[in-house]
C-alpha atoms as a PDB file:
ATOM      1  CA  UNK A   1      70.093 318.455 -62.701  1.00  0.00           C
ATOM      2  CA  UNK A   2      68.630 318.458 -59.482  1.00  0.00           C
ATOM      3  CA  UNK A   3      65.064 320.212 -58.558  1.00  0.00           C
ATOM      4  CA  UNK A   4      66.049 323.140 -55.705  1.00  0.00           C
ATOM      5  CA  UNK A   5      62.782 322.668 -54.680  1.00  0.00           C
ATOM      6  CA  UNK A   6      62.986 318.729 -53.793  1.00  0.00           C
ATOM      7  CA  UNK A   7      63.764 317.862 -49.923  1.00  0.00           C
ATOM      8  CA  UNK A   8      66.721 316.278 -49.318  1.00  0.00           C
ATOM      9  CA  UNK A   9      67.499 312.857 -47.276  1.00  0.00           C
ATOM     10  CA  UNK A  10      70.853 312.068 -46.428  1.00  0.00           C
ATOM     11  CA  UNK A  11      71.668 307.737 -45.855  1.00  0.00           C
ATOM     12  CA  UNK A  12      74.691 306.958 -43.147  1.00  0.00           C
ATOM     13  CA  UNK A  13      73.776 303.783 -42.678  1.00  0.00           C
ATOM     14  CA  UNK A  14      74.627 300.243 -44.574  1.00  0.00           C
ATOM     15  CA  UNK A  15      72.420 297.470 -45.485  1.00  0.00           C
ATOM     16  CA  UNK A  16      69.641 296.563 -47.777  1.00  0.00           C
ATOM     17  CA  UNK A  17      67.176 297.462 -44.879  1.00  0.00           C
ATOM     18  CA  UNK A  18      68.500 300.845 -44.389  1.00  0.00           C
ATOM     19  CA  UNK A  19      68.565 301.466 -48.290  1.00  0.00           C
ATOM     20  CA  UNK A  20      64.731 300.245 -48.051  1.00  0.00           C
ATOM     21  CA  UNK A  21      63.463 302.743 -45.712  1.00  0.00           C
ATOM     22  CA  UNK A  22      65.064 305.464 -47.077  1.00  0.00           C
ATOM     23  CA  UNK A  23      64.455 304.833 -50.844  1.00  0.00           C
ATOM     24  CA  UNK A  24      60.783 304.445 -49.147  1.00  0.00           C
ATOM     25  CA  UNK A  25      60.783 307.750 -47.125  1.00  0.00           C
ATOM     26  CA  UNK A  26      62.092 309.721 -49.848  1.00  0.00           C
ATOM     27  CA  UNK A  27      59.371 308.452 -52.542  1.00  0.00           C
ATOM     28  CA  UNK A  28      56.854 309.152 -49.967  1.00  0.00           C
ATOM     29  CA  UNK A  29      58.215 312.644 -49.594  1.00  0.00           C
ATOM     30  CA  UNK A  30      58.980 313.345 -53.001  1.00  0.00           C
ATOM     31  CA  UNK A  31      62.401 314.392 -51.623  1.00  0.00           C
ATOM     32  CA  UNK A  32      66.251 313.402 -53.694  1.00  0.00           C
ATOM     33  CA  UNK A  33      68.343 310.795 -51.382  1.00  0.00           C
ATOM     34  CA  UNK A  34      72.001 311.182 -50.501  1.00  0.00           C
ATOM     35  CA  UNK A  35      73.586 308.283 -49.682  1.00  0.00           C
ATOM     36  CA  UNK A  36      77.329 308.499 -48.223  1.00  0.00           C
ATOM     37  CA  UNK A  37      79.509 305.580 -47.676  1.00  0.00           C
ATOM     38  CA  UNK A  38      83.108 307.189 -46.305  1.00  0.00           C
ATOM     39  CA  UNK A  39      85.813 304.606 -46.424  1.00  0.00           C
ATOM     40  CA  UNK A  40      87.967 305.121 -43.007  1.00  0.00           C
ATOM     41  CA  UNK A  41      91.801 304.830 -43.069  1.00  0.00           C
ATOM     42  CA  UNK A  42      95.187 306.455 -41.245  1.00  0.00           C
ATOM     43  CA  UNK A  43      96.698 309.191 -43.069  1.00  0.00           C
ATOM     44  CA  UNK A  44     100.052 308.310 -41.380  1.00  0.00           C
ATOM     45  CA  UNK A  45      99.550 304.361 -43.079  1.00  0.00           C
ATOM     46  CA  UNK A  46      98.633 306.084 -46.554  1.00  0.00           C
ATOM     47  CA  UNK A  47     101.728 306.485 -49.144  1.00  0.00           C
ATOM     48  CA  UNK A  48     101.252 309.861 -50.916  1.00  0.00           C
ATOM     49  CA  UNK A  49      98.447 309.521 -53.913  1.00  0.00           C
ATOM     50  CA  UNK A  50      97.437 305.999 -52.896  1.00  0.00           C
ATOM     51  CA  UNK A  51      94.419 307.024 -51.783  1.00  0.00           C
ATOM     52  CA  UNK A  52      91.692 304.291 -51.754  1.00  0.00           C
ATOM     53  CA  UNK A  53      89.700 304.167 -54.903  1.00  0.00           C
ATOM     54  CA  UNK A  54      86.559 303.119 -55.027  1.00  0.00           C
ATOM     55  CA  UNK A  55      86.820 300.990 -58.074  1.00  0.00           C
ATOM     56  CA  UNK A  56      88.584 298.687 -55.517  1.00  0.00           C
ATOM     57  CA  UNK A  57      86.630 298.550 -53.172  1.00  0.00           C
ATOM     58  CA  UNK A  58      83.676 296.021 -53.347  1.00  0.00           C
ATOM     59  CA  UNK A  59      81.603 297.041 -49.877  1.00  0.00           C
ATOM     60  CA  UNK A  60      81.311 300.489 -51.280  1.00  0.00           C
ATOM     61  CA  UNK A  61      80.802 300.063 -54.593  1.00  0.00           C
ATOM     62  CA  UNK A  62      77.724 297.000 -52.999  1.00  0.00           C
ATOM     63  CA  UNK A  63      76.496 299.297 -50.719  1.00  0.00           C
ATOM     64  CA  UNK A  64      76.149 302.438 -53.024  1.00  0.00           C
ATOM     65  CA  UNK A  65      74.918 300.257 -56.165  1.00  0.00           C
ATOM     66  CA  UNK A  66      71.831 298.422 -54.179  1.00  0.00           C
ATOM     67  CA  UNK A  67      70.759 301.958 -53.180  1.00  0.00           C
ATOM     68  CA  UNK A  68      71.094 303.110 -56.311  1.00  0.00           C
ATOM     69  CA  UNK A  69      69.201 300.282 -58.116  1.00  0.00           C
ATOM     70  CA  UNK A  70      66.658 300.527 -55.651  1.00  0.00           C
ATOM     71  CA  UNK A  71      65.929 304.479 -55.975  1.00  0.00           C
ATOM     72  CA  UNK A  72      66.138 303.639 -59.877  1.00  0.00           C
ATOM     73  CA  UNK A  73      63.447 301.418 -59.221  1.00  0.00           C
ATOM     74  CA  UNK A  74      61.020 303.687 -57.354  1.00  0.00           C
ATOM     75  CA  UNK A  75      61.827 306.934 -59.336  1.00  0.00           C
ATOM     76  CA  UNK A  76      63.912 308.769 -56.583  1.00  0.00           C
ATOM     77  CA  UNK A  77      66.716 311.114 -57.581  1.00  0.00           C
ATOM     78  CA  UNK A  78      69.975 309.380 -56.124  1.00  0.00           C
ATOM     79  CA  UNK A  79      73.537 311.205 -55.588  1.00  0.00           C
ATOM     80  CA  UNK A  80      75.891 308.746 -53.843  1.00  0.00           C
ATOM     81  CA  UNK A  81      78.914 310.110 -52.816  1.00  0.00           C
ATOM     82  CA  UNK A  82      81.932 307.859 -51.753  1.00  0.00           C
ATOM     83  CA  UNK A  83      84.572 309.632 -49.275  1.00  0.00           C
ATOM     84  CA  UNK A  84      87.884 308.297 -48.013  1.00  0.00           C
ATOM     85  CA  UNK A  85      88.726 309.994 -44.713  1.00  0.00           C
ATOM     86  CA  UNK A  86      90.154 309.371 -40.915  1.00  0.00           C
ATOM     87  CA  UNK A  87      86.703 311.934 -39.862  1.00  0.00           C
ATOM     88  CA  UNK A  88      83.997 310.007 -40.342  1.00  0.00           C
ATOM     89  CA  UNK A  89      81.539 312.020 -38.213  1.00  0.00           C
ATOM     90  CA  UNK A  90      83.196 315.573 -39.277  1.00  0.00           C
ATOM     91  CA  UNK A  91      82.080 313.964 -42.998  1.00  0.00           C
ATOM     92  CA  UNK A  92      78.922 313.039 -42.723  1.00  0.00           C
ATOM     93  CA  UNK A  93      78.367 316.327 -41.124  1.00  0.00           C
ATOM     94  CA  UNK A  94      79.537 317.908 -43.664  1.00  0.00           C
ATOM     95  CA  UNK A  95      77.991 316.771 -46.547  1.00  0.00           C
ATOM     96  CA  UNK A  96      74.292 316.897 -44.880  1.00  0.00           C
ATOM     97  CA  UNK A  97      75.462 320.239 -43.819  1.00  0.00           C
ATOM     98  CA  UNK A  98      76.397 321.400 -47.280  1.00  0.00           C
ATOM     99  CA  UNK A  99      74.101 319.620 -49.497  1.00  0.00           C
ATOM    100  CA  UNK A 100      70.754 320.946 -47.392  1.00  0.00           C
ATOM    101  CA  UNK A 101      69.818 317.453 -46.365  1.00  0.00           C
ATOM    102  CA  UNK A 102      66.724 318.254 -43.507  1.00  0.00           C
ATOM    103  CA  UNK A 103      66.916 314.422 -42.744  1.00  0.00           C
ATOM    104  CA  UNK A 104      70.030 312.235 -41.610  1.00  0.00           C
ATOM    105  CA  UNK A 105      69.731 308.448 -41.171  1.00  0.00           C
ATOM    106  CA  UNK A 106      72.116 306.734 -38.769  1.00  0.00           C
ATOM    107  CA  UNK A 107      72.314 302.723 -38.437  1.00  0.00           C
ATOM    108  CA  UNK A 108      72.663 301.101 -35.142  1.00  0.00           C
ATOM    109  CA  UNK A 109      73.440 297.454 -34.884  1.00  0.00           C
ATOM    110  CA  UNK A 110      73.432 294.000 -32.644  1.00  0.00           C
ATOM    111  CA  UNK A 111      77.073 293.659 -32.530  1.00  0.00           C
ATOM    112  CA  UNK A 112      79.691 293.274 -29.663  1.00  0.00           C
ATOM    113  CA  UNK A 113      79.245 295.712 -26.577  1.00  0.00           C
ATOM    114  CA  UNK A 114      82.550 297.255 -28.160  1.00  0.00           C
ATOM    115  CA  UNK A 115      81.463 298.139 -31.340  1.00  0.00           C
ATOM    116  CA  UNK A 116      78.451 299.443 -29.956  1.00  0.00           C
ATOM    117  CA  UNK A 117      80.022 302.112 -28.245  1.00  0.00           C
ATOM    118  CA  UNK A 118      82.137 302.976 -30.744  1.00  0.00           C
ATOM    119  CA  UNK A 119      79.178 303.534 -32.901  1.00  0.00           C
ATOM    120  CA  UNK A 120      77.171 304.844 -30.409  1.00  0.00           C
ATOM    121  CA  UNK A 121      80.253 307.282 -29.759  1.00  0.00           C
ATOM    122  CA  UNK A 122      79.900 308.509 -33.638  1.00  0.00           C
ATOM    123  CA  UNK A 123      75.849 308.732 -33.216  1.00  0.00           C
ATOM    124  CA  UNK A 124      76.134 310.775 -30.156  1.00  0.00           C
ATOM    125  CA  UNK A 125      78.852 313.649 -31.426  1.00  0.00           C
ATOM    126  CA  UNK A 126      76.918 313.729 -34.605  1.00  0.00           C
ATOM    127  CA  UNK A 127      73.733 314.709 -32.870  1.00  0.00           C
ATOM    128  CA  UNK A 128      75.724 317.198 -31.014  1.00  0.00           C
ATOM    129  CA  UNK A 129      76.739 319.211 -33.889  1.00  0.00           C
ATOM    130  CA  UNK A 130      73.862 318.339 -36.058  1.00  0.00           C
ATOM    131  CA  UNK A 131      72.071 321.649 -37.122  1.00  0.00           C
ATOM    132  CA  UNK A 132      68.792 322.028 -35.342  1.00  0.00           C
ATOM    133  CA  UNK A 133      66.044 321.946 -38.444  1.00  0.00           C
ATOM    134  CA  UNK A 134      68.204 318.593 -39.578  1.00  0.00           C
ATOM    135  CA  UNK A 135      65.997 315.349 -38.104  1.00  0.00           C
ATOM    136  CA  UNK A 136      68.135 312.703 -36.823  1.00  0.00           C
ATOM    137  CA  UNK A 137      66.788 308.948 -37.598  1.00  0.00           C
ATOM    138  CA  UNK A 138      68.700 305.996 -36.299  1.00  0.00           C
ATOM    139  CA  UNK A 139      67.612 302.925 -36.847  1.00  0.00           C
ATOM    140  CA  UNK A 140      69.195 299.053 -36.789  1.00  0.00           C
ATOM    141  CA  UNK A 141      69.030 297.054 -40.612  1.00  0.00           C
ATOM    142  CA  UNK A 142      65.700 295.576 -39.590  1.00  0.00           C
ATOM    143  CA  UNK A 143      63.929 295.334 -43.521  1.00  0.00           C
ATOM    144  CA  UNK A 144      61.675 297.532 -44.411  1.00  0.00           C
ATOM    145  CA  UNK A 145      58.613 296.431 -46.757  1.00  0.00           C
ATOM    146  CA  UNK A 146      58.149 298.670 -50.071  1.00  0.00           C
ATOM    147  CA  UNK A 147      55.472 298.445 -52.260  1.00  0.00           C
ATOM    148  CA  UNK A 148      55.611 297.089 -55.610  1.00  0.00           C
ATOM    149  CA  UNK A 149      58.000 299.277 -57.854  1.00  0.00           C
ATOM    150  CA  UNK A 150      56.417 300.707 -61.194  1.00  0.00           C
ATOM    151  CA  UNK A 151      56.412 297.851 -63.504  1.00  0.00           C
ATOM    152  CA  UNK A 152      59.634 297.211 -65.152  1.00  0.00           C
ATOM    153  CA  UNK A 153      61.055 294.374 -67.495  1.00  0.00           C
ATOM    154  CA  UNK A 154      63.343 291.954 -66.027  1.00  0.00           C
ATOM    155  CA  UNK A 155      65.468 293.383 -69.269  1.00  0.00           C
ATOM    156  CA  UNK A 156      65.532 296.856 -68.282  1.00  0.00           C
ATOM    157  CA  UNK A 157      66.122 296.373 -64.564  1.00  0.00           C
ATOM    158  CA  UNK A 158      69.246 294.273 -65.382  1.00  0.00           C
ATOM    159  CA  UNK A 159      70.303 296.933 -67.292  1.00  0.00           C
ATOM    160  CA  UNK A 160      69.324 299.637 -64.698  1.00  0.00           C
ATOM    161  CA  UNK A 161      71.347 297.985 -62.011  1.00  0.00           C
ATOM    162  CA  UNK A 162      74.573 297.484 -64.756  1.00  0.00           C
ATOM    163  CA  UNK A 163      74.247 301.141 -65.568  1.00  0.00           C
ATOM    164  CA  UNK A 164      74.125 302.045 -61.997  1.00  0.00           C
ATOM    165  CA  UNK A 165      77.416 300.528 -60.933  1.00  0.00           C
ATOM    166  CA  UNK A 166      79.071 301.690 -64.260  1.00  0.00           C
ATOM    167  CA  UNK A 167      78.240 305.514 -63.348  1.00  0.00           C
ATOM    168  CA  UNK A 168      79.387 305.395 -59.503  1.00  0.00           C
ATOM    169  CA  UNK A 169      82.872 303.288 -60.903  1.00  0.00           C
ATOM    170  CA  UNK A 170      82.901 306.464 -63.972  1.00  0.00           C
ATOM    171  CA  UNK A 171      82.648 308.783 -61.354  1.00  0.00           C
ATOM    172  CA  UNK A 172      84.800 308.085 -58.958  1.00  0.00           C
ATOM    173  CA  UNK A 173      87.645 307.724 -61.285  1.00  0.00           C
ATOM    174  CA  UNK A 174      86.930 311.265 -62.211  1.00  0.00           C
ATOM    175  CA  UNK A 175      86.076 313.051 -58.424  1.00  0.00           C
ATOM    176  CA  UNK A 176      88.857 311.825 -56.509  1.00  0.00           C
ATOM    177  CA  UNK A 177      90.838 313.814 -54.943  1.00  0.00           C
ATOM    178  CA  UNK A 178      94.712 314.013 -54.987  1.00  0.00           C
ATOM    179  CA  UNK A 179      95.005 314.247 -51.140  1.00  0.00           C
ATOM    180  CA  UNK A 180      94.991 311.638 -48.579  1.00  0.00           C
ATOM    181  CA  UNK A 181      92.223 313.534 -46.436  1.00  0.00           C
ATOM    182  CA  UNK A 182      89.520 313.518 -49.065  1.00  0.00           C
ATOM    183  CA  UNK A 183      88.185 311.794 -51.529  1.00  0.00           C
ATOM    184  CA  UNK A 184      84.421 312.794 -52.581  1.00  0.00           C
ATOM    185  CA  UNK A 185      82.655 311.160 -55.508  1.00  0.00           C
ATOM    186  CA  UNK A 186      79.537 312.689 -56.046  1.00  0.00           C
ATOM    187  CA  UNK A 187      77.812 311.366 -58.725  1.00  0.00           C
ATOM    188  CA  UNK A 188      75.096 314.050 -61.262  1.00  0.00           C
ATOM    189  CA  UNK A 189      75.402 315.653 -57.668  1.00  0.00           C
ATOM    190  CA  UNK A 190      75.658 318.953 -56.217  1.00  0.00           C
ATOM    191  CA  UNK A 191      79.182 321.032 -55.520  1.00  0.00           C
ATOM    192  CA  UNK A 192      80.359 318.967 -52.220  1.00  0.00           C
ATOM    193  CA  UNK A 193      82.536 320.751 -49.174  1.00  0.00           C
ATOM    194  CA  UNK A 194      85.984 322.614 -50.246  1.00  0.00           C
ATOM    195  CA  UNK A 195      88.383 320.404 -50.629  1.00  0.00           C
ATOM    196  CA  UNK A 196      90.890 323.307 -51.902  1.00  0.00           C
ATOM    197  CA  UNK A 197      92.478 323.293 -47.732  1.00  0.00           C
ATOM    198  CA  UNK A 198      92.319 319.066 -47.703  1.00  0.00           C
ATOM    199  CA  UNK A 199      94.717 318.894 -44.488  1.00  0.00           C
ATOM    200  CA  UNK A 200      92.194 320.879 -42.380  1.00  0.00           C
ATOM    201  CA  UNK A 201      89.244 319.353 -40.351  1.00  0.00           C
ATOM    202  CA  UNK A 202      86.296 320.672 -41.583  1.00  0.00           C
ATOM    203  CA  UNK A 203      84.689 323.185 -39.393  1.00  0.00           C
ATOM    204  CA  UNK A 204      81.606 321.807 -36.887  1.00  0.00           C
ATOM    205  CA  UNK A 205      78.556 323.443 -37.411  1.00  0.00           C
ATOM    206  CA  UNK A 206      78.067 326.312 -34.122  1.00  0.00           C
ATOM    207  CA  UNK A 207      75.643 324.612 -31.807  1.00  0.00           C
ATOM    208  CA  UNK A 208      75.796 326.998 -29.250  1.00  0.00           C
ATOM    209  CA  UNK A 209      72.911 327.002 -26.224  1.00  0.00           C
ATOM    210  CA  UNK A 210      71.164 324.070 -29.167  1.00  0.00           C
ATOM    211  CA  UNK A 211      70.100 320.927 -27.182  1.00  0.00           C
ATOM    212  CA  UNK A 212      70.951 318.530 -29.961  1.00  0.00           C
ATOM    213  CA  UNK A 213      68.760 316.164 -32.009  1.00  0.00           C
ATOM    214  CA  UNK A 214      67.871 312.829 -30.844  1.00  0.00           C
END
């Protein structure tokens, strides 16, 4: 179970320099860190029930392990939660929303002037609707230096990392959803968003006369 009193960080972003900084910020704050990896795909292209699992899909299941091992590593409470879903930025809105998360980390990357925007598109209507007293980090996969973690044996770190990717595979079998709009795999985590009304968008959070984080 998770301590109500613990801060909460929430990781958008991919790459073993995002997973660094964040596994670092939340042992510096003593907080629990979210990560949430949300698979994109057409409903319309999606045969009923053949939702993506994540037990087949190796980015996610690299992505959400190295984050995992390394939180293991440096004694920081980990969720990771693994969505499948045409909304990315309705998602990750949701789940910082929903699981209190007062910090959000965003990647940003070097590649082509079209993906860029694209990304910068999803950046930009996230800090939109982004609830005021949530701080909005983006950042590019630039590594991130971490102290030494607690001394482990190479024995027990192998095992660590094997247990890791065992529980998110465990987990997902068990948390996926039966509709194409959703699929959340929280794992030892929290309640996520209703899924009971799959087929409808999940509501913004009112930002009314809010500037926006930046």
């Amino acid at each position: 179970a998770m301590d109500p009193s613990k801060a909460r960080i929430m990781l958008a972003a991919r790459g073993r320099g995002q997973a660094e900084f964040a596994v670092d910020m939340a042992r510096r704050r003593g907080a629990a860190l979210f990560a949430i990896y949300v698979r994109t795909f057409r409903i319309l292209d999606t045969a009923p029930g053949a939702v993506p699992s994540i037990e087949d899909d190796r980015d996610a299941l690299e992505s959400l392990g190295s984050t995992a091992m390394l939180a293991r590593q440096y004694g920081v409470p980990f969720f990771p939660v693994y969505v499948c879903s045409p909304q990315i930025v309705e998602e990750i809105l949701d789940y910082t929303v929903t699981f209190g998360c007062d910090t959000l980390i965003l990647g940003k990357s070097k590649r082509r002037a079209f993906a860029r925007a694209l990304e910068g598109d999803v950046v930009t209507k996230i800090a939109e609707h982004l609830p005021s007293e949530v701080v909005l980090i983006t950042r590019d996969s630039t590594p991130h230096p971490l102290p030494p973690p607690p001394q482990e044996s190479s024995e027990s770190n192998e095992s660590s990392a094997s247990h890791t990717v065992h529980s998110i595979k465990h987990s997902s079998s068990a948390g996926i959803s039966n509709s194409p709009a959703a699929s959340p795999v929280p794992l030892d985590s929290p309640p996520g968003p209703d899924r009971s009304r799959p087929n409808e968008t999940p509501p913004m959070p009112d930002r009314t006369g809010d500037d926006g984080n930046d």
